[in-house]
Protein backbone atom coordinates (compact mmCIF):
# COMPACT_ATOMS: atom_id res chain seq x y z
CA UNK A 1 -69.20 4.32 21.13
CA UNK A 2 -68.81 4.12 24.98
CA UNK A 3 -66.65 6.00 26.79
CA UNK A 4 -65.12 2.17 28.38
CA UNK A 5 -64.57 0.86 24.88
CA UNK A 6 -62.88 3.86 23.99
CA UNK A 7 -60.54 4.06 27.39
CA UNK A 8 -60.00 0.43 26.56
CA UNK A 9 -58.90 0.90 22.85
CA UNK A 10 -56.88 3.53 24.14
CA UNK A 11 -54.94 1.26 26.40
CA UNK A 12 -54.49 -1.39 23.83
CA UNK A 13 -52.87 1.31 21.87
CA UNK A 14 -50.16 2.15 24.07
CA UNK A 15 -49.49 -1.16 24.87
CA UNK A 16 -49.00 -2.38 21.57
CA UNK A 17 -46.82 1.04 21.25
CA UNK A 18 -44.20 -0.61 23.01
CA UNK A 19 -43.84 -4.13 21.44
CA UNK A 20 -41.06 -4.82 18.93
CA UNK A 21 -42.19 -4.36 15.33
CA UNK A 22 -40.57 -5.76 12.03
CA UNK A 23 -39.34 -3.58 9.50
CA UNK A 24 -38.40 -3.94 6.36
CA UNK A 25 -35.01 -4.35 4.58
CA UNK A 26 -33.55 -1.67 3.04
CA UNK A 27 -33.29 -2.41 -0.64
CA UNK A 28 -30.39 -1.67 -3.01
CA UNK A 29 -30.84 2.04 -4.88
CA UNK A 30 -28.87 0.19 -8.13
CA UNK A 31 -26.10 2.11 -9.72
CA UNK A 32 -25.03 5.48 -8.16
CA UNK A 33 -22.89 8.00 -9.83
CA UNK A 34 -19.22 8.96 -8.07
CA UNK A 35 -17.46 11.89 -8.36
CA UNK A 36 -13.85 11.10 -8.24
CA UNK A 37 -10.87 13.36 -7.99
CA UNK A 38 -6.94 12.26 -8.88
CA UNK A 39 -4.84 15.58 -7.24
CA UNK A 40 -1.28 16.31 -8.74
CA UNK A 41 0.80 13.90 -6.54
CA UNK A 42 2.61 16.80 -3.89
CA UNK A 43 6.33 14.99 -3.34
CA UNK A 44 9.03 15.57 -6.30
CA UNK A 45 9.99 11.68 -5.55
CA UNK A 46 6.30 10.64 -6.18
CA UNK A 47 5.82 9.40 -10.23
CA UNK A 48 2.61 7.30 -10.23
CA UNK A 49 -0.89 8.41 -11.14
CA UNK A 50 -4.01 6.75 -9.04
CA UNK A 51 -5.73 5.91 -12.53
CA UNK A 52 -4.65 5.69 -15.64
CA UNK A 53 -6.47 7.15 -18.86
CA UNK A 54 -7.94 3.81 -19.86
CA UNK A 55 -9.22 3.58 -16.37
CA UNK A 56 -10.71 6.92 -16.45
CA UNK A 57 -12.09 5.85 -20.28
CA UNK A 58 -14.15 2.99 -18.11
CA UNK A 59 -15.01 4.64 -15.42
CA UNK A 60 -16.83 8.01 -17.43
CA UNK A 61 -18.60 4.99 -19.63
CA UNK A 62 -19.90 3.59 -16.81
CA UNK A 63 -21.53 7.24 -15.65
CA UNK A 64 -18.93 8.60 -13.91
CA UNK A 65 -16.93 11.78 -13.09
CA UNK A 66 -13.81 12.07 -12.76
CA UNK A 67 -11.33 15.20 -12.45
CA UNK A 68 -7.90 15.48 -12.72
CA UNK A 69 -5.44 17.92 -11.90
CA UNK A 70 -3.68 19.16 -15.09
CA UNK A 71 -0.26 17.57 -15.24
CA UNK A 72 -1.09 15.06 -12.73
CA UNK A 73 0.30 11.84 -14.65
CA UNK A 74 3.04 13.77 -16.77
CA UNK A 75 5.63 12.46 -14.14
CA UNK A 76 4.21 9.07 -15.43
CA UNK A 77 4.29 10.25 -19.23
CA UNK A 78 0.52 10.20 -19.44
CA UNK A 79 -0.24 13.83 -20.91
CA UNK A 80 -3.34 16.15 -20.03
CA UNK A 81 -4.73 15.55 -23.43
CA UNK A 82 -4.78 11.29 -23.03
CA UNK A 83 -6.96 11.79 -19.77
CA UNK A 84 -8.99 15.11 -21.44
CA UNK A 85 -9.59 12.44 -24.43
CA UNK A 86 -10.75 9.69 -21.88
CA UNK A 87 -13.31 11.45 -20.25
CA UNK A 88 -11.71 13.46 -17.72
CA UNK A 89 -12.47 17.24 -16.32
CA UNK A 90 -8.78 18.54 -16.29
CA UNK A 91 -8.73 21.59 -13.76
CA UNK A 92 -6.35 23.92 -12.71
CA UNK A 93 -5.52 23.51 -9.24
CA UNK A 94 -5.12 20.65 -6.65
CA UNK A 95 -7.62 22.04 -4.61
CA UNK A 96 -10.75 21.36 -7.28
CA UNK A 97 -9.83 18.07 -7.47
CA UNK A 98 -9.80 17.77 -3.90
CA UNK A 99 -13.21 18.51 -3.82
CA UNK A 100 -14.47 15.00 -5.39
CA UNK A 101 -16.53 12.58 -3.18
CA UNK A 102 -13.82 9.91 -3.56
CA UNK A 103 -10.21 11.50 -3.58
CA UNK A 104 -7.34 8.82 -5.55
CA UNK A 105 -4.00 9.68 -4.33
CA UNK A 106 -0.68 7.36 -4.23
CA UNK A 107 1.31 9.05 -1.75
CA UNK A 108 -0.40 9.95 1.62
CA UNK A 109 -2.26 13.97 1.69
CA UNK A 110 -0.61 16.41 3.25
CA UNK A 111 -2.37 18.12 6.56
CA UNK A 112 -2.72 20.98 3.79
CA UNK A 113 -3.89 18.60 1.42
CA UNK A 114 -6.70 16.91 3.48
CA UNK A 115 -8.09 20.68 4.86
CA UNK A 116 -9.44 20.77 1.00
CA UNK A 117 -11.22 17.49 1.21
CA UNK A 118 -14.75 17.98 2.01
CA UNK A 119 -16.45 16.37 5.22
CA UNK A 120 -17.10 13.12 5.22
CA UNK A 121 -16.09 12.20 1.88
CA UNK A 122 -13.47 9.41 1.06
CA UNK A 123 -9.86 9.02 0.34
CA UNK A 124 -7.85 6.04 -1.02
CA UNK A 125 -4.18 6.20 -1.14
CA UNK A 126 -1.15 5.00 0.65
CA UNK A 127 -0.68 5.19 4.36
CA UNK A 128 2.73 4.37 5.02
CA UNK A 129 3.19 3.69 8.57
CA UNK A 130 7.26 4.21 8.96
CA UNK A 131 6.61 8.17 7.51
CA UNK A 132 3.27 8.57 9.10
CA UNK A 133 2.60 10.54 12.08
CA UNK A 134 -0.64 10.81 14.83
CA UNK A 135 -1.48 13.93 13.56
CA UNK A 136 -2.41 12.93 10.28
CA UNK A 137 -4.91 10.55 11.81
CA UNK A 138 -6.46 13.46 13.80
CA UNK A 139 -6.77 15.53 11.27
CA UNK A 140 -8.76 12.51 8.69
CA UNK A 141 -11.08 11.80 12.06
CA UNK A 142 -11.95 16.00 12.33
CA UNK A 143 -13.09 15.86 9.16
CA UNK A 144 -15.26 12.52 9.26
CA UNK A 145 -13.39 11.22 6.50
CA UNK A 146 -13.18 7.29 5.26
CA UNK A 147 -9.50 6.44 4.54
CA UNK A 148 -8.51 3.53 2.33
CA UNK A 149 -4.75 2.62 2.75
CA UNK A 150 -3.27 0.49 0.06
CA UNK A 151 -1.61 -1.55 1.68
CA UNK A 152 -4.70 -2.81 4.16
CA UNK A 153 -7.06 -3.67 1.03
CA UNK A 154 -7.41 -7.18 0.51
CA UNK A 155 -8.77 -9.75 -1.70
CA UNK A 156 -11.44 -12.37 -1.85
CA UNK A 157 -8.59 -14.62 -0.93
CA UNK A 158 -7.06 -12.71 1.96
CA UNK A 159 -4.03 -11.41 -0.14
CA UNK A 160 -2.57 -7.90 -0.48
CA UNK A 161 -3.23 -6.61 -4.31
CA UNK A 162 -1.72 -3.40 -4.94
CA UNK A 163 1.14 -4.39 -2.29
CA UNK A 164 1.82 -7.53 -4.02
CA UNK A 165 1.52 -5.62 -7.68
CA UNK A 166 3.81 -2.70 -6.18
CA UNK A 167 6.15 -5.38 -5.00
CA UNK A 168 6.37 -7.17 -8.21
CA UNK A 169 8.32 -4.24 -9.60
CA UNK A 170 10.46 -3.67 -6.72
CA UNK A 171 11.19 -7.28 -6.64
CA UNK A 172 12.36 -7.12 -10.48
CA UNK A 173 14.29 -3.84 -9.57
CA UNK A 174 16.36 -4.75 -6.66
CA UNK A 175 18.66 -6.31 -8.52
CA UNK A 176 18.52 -3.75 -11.01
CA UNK A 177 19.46 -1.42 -8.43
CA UNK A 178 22.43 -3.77 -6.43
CA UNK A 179 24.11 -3.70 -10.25
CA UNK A 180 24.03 -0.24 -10.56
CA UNK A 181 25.81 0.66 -6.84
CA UNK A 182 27.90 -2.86 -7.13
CA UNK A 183 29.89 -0.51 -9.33
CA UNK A 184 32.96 1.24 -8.59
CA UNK A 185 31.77 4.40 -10.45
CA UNK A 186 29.16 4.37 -7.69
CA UNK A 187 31.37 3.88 -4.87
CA UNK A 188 30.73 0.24 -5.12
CA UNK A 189 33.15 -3.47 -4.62
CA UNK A 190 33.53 -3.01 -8.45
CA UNK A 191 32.39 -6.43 -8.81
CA UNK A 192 29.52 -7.33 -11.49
CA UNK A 193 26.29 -8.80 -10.48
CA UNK A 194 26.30 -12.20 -11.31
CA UNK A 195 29.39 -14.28 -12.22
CA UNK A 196 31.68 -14.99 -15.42
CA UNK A 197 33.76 -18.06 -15.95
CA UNK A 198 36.59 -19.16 -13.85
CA UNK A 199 35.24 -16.18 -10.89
CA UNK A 200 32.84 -16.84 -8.08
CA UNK A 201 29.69 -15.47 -8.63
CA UNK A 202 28.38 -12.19 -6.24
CA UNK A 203 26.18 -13.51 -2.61
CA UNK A 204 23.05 -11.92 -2.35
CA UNK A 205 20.64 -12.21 1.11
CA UNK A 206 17.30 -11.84 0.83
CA UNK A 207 15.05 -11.18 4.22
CA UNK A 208 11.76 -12.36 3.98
CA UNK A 209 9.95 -15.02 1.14
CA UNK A 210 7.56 -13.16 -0.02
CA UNK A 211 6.72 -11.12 -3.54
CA UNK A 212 9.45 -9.17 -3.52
CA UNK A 213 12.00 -12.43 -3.12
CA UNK A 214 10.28 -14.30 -5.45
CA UNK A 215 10.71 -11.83 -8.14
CA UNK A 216 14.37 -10.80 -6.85
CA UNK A 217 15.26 -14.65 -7.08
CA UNK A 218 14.22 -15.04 -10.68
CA UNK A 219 16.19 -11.93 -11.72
CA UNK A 220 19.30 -12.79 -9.38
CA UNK A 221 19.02 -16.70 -10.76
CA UNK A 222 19.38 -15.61 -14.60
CA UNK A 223 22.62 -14.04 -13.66
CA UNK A 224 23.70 -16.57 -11.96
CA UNK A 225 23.96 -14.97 -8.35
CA UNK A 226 24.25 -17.36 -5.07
CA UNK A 227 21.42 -16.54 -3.02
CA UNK A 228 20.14 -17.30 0.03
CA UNK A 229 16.68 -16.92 1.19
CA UNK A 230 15.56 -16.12 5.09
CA UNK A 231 12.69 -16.31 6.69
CA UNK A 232 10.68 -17.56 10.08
CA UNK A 233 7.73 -19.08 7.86
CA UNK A 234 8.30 -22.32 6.23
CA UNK A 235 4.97 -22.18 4.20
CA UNK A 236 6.58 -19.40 2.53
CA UNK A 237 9.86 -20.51 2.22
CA UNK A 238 8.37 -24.10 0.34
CA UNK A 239 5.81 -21.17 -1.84
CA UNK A 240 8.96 -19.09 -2.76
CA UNK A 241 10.68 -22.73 -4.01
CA UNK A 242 7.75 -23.85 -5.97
CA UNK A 243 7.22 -20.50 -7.58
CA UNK A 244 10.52 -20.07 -8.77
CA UNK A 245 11.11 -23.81 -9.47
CA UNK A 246 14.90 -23.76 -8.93
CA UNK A 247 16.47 -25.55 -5.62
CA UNK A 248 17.93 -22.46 -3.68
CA UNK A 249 19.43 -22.05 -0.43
CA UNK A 250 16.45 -21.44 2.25
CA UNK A 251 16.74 -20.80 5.84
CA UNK A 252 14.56 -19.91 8.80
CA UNK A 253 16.13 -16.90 10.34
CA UNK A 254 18.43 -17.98 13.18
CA UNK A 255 20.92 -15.19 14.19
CA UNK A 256 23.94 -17.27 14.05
CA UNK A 257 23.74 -18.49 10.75
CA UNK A 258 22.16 -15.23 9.16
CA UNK A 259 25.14 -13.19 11.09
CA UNK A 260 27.26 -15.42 8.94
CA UNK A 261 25.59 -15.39 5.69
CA UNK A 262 25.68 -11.47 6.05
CA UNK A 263 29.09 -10.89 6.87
CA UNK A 264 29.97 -12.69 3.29
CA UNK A 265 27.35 -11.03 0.99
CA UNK A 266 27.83 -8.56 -1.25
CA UNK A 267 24.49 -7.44 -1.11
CA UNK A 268 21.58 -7.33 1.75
CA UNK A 269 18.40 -7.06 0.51
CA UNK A 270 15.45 -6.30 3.58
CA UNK A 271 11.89 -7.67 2.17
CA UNK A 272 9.84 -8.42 5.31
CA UNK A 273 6.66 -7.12 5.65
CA UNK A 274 4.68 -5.82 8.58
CA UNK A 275 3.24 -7.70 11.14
CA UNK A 276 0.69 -6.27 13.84
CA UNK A 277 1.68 -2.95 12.11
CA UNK A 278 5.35 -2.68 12.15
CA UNK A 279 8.74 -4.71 10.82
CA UNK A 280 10.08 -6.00 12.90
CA UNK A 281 14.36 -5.78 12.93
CA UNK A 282 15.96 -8.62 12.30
CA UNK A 283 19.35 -7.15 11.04
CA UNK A 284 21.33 -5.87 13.62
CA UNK A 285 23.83 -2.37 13.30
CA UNK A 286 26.62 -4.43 14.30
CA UNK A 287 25.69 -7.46 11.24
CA UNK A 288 25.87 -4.33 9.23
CA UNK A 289 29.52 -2.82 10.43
CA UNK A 290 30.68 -6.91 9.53
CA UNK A 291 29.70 -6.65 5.89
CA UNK A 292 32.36 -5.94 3.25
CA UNK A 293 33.62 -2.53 2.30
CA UNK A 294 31.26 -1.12 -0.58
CA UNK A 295 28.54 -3.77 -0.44
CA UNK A 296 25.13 -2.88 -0.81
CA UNK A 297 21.99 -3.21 1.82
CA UNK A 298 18.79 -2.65 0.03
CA UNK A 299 15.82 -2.02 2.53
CA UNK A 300 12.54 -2.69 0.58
CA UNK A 301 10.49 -2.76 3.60
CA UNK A 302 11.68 0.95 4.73
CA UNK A 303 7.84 2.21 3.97
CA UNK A 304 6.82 0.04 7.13
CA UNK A 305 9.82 1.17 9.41
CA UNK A 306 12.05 -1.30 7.89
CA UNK A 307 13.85 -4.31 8.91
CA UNK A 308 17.43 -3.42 9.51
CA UNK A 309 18.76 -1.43 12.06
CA UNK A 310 21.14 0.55 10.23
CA UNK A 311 18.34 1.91 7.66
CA UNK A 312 17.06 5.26 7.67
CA UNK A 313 14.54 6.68 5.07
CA UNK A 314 15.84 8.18 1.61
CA UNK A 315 14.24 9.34 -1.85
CA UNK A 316 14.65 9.08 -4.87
CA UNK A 317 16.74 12.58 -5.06
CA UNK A 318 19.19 11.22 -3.66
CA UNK A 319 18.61 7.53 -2.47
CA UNK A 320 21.10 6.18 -1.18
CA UNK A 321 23.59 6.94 2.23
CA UNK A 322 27.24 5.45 3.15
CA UNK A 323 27.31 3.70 6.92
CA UNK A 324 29.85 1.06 8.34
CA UNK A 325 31.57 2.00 4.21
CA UNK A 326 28.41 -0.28 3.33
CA UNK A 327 25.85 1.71 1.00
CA UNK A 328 22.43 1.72 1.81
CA UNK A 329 19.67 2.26 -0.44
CA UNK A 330 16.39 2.95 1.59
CA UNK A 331 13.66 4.34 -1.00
CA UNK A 332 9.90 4.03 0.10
CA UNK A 333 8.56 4.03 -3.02
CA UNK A 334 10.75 2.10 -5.30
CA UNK A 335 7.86 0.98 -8.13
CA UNK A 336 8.04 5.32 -8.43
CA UNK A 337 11.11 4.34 -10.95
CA UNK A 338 9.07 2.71 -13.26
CA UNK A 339 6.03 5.02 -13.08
CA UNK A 340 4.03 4.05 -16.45
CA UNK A 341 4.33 0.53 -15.10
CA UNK A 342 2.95 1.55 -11.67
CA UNK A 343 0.60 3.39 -12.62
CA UNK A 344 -1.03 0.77 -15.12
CA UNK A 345 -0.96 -1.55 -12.08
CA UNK A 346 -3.06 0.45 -10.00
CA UNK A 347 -5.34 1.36 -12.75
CA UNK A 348 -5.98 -2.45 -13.11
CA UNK A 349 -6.50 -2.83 -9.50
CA UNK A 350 -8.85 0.33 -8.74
CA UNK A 351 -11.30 0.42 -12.02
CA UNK A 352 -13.07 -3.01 -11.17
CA UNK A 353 -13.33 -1.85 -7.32
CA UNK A 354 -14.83 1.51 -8.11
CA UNK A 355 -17.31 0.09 -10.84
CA UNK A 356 -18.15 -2.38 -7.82
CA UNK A 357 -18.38 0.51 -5.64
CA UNK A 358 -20.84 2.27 -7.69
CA UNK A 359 -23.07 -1.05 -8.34
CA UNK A 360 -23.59 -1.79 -4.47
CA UNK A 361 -25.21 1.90 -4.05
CA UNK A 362 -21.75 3.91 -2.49
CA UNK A 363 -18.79 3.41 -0.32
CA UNK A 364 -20.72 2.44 2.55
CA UNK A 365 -22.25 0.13 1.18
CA UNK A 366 -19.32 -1.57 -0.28
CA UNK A 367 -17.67 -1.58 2.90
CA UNK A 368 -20.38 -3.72 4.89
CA UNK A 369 -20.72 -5.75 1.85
CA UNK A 370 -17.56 -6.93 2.00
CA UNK A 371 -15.08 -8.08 4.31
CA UNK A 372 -11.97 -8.32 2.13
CA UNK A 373 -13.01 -4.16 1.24
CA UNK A 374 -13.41 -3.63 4.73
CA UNK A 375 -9.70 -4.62 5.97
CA UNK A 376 -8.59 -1.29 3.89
CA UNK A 377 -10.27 0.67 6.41
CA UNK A 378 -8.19 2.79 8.78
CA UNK A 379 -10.47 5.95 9.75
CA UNK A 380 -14.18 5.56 9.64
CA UNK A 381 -16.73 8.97 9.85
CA UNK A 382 -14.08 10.19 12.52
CA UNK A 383 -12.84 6.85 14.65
CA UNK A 384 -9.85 4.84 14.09
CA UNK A 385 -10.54 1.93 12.89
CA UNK A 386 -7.25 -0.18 12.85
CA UNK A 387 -5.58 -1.83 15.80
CA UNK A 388 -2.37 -1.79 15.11
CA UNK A 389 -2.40 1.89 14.42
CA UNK A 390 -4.49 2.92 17.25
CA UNK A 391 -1.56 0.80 19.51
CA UNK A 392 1.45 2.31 17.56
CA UNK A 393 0.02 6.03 17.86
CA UNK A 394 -1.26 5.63 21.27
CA UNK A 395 -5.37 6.51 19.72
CA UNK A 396 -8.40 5.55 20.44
CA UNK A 397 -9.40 2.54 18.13
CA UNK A 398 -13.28 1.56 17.56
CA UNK A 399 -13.80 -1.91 15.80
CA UNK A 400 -15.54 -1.44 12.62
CA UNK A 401 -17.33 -4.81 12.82
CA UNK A 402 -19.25 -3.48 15.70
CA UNK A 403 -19.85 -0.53 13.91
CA UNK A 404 -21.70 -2.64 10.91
CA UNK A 405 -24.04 -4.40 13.60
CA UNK A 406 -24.78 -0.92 14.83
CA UNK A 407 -26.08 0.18 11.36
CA UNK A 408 -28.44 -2.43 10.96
C-alpha cells in the first residue's frame, strides 16, 4: 500500500472521529433485588410503622430484603415475631437497619439518624416543612442521598396518596378529638358535640375543603353539628358538597364573614394545606382572643406551619395548650392515634410502589420513568431538588427535569 493512500486513510479517520455517532438505548436489566430497612421510629409521639407485616410478606416473595429493627411496629401492636414470620431480618439496633439501600421511615431522620445511612442510598419518609430545618437538607445533600417526602409523592392523577390516606383519619378524628376537650372535665364549654332536643346544636368551622373536611363533615353531620365550610376554591367547595351529599353551609373565605362565623363557634378546626410550600394564615390572633371561653381550635395543618396565628406545635404527650382561655390542640401527626390503622395505610400505599420500583431496574430508574414518582423528590445525589424548599431555606435548588435530559 502507498504511503498517499495510507496518509489519506489516515485523514479520513480523524475526520470521521469527530462526527456524531448513534448509540444505542440502554435496555431494561428486568427485576432487581432491594434491600430495604424500616428503623425503630426515634420520637415517643411517633406510633406508625413504614410497612406492615403483610407488606413485608409481599415484598420478601417478590425477592426482596427487608430488615427491621426489633420492636419497631410494637407502638403499632405489630410484634417482632409477625414481621420475623413475614420474611423479615429483625436486628438489634437502629443503626443495621440504617444500613439498607432504601431506608422506610414515617417521621423525618434525625442528623444522628441520617450519619448511619450509607452514601448515596435512598430514604422515604416524611419531611414536614413547619418542624424542618436547613440543616437537615445539608446534611441529606453531603451524603448524596435521594429523599422521598410523603407528602410530595403523587399519583397518576396528580393527587396526594399517603397525605390524602393520613388525612382520612385525621378527618374522622377531629371530631373525635373536639368531643373529648368540649368537656368540662377537660377544661372545656361543657357542652356535648352535637345537639339533643329542644338545645341548639354545637358550631363547628372548618378551614379548607379538602380530605380532612370531607371526612370531618360526615362525622360532625351524624351528630347533628352546624357547620360551616371555608375556603378560596370553589371547585373544592362544589367537590366537598357532592362527596358528602348533604346541603351545608359553604363560603369562600372573606375576613368579615369568617371573623363572624369564628367568634360564634365552639370549635375551629384549621385544614388548609400548603401552597408553594407553606400555609398560609388565614386566622388571625385577634379572631382567636373573640372566640368563646373554653372552645376548641384544632390546627390539622400544624405539620406545614399551620394556618392560624395563634397555633404553636404540640405532641401527643401532652397536646394541647390554653391561649385567649380557648384550647388549642396542635398535633403534627394526628393519624399517630390510630397507629394499626396508619400503618396499614401506608403499607397499602408503599408495597405496589416498591414492587414497581424493583420491576423498572432501581430507584433511578423509577424516578425518570415517572413523573407522578418524580414530584416526591426533594434531594437528588446531593442538590435540592424542590422549589419551594430551596426559597423557604434560602438553598440552592437544581431542577430535576433538567437533570433527566442530562442523563440521557
Amino acid at each position: 500500500m502507498t504511503e498517499p493512500f495510507k496518509s489519506g486513510l489516515s485523514a479520513l479517520a480523524q475526520e470521521t472521529a469527530l462526527y456524531p455517532k448513534e448509540q444505542l438505548l440502554k435496555i431494561k436489566e428486568g427485576n432487581q433485588s432491594l434491600f430495604i430497612g424500616v428503623p425503630k421510629e426515634k420520637s415517643l409521639h411517633e406510633n406508625r410503622v413504614a410497612l406492615k407485616p403483610e407488606s413485608v410478606d409481599v415484598l420478601v416473595s417478590n425477592g426482596h430484603r427487608v430488615s427491621v429493627e426489633k420492636g419497631a411496629g410494637v407502638s403499632a401492636n405489630y410484634s417482632d415475631q409477625e414481621y420475623s414470620a413475614a420474611g423479615a431480618e429483625i436486628v438489634l439496633t437502629g443503626e443495621e437497619a440504617l444500613r439498607a439501600d432504601i431506608i422506610m421511615k414515617v417521621e423525618p431522620p434525625t442528623l444522628q439518624e441520617i450519619e448511619h445511612i450509607r452514601k448515596g442510598k435512598t430514604l422515604i419518609s416524611a419531611f414536614q416543612t413547619g418542624r424542618q430545618t436547613a440543616a437537615f437538607i445539608q446534611k441529606l445533600n453531603a451524603k448524596h442521598i435521594t429523599a422521598i417526602g410523603y407528602e410530595f409523592i403523587e399519583d397518576k392523577v396528580g393527587g396526594l396518596p399517603l397525605v390524602r390516606a393520613m388525612s382520612e383519619i385525621a378527618g374522622s378524628s377531629v371530631m373525635l378529638i373536639a368531643a373529648e376537650y368540649l368537656n368540662a372535665s377537660n377544661g372545656g364549654k361543657g357542652v356535648i358535640l352535637g345537639g339533643i332536643t329542644g338545645v341548639p346544636p354545637t358550631k363547628v368551622v372548618i378551614l379548607g375543603a379538602g380530605t380532612v373536611a370531607e371526612y370531618g363533615a360526615r362525622a360532625a353531620l351524624g351528630l347533628g353539628v352546624d357547620i360551616q365550610i371555608f375556603d378560596n376554591h370553589i371547585y373544592k367547595l362544589r367537590r366537598l358538597k357532592h362527596a358528602i351529599a348533604q346541603p351545608v353551609y359553604t363560603s369562600t373565605i372573606d375576613p368579615g364573614t369568617l371573623a363572624q362565623a369564628i367568634e360564634n363557634a365552639d370549635v375551629l378546626i384549621g385544614a388548609i394545606r400548603a401552597e408553594k410550600g407553606r400555609t398560609k394564615i388565614v386566622v388571625t390572633e385577634e379572631m382567636v382572643a373573640n372566640m368563646k371561653p373554653g372552645s376548641v381550635v384544632i390546627d390539622v395543618s400544624i405539620d406545614q406551619g399551620g394556618c392560624i396565628e395563634s397555633s404553636e406545635l404540640t405532641n401527643l404527650r401532652k397536646p394541647v395548650f390554653v391561649k385567649h382561655d380557648v384550647i388549642h390542640y396542635c398535633v403534627p401527626n394526628i393519624a399517630s392515634r390510630f397507629p394499626r390503622t396508619a400503618t396499614n395505610a401506608l403499607g397499602n400505599i408503599f408495597t405496589p410502589i416498591l414492587n414497581q420500583i424493583s420491576e423498572l431496574g432501581g430507584v433511578d430508574d423509577m424516578i425518570f420513568s415517572h413523573k407522578w414518582f418524580m414530584k416526591g423528590i426533594y434531594c437528588y445525589r446531593g442538590a435540592l431538588t424542590n422549589v419551594h424548599l430551596a426559597r423557604k431555606f434560602n438553598l440552592k435548588f437544581k431542577d430535576l427535569n433538567l437533570l433527566m435530559a442530562a442523563r440521557f
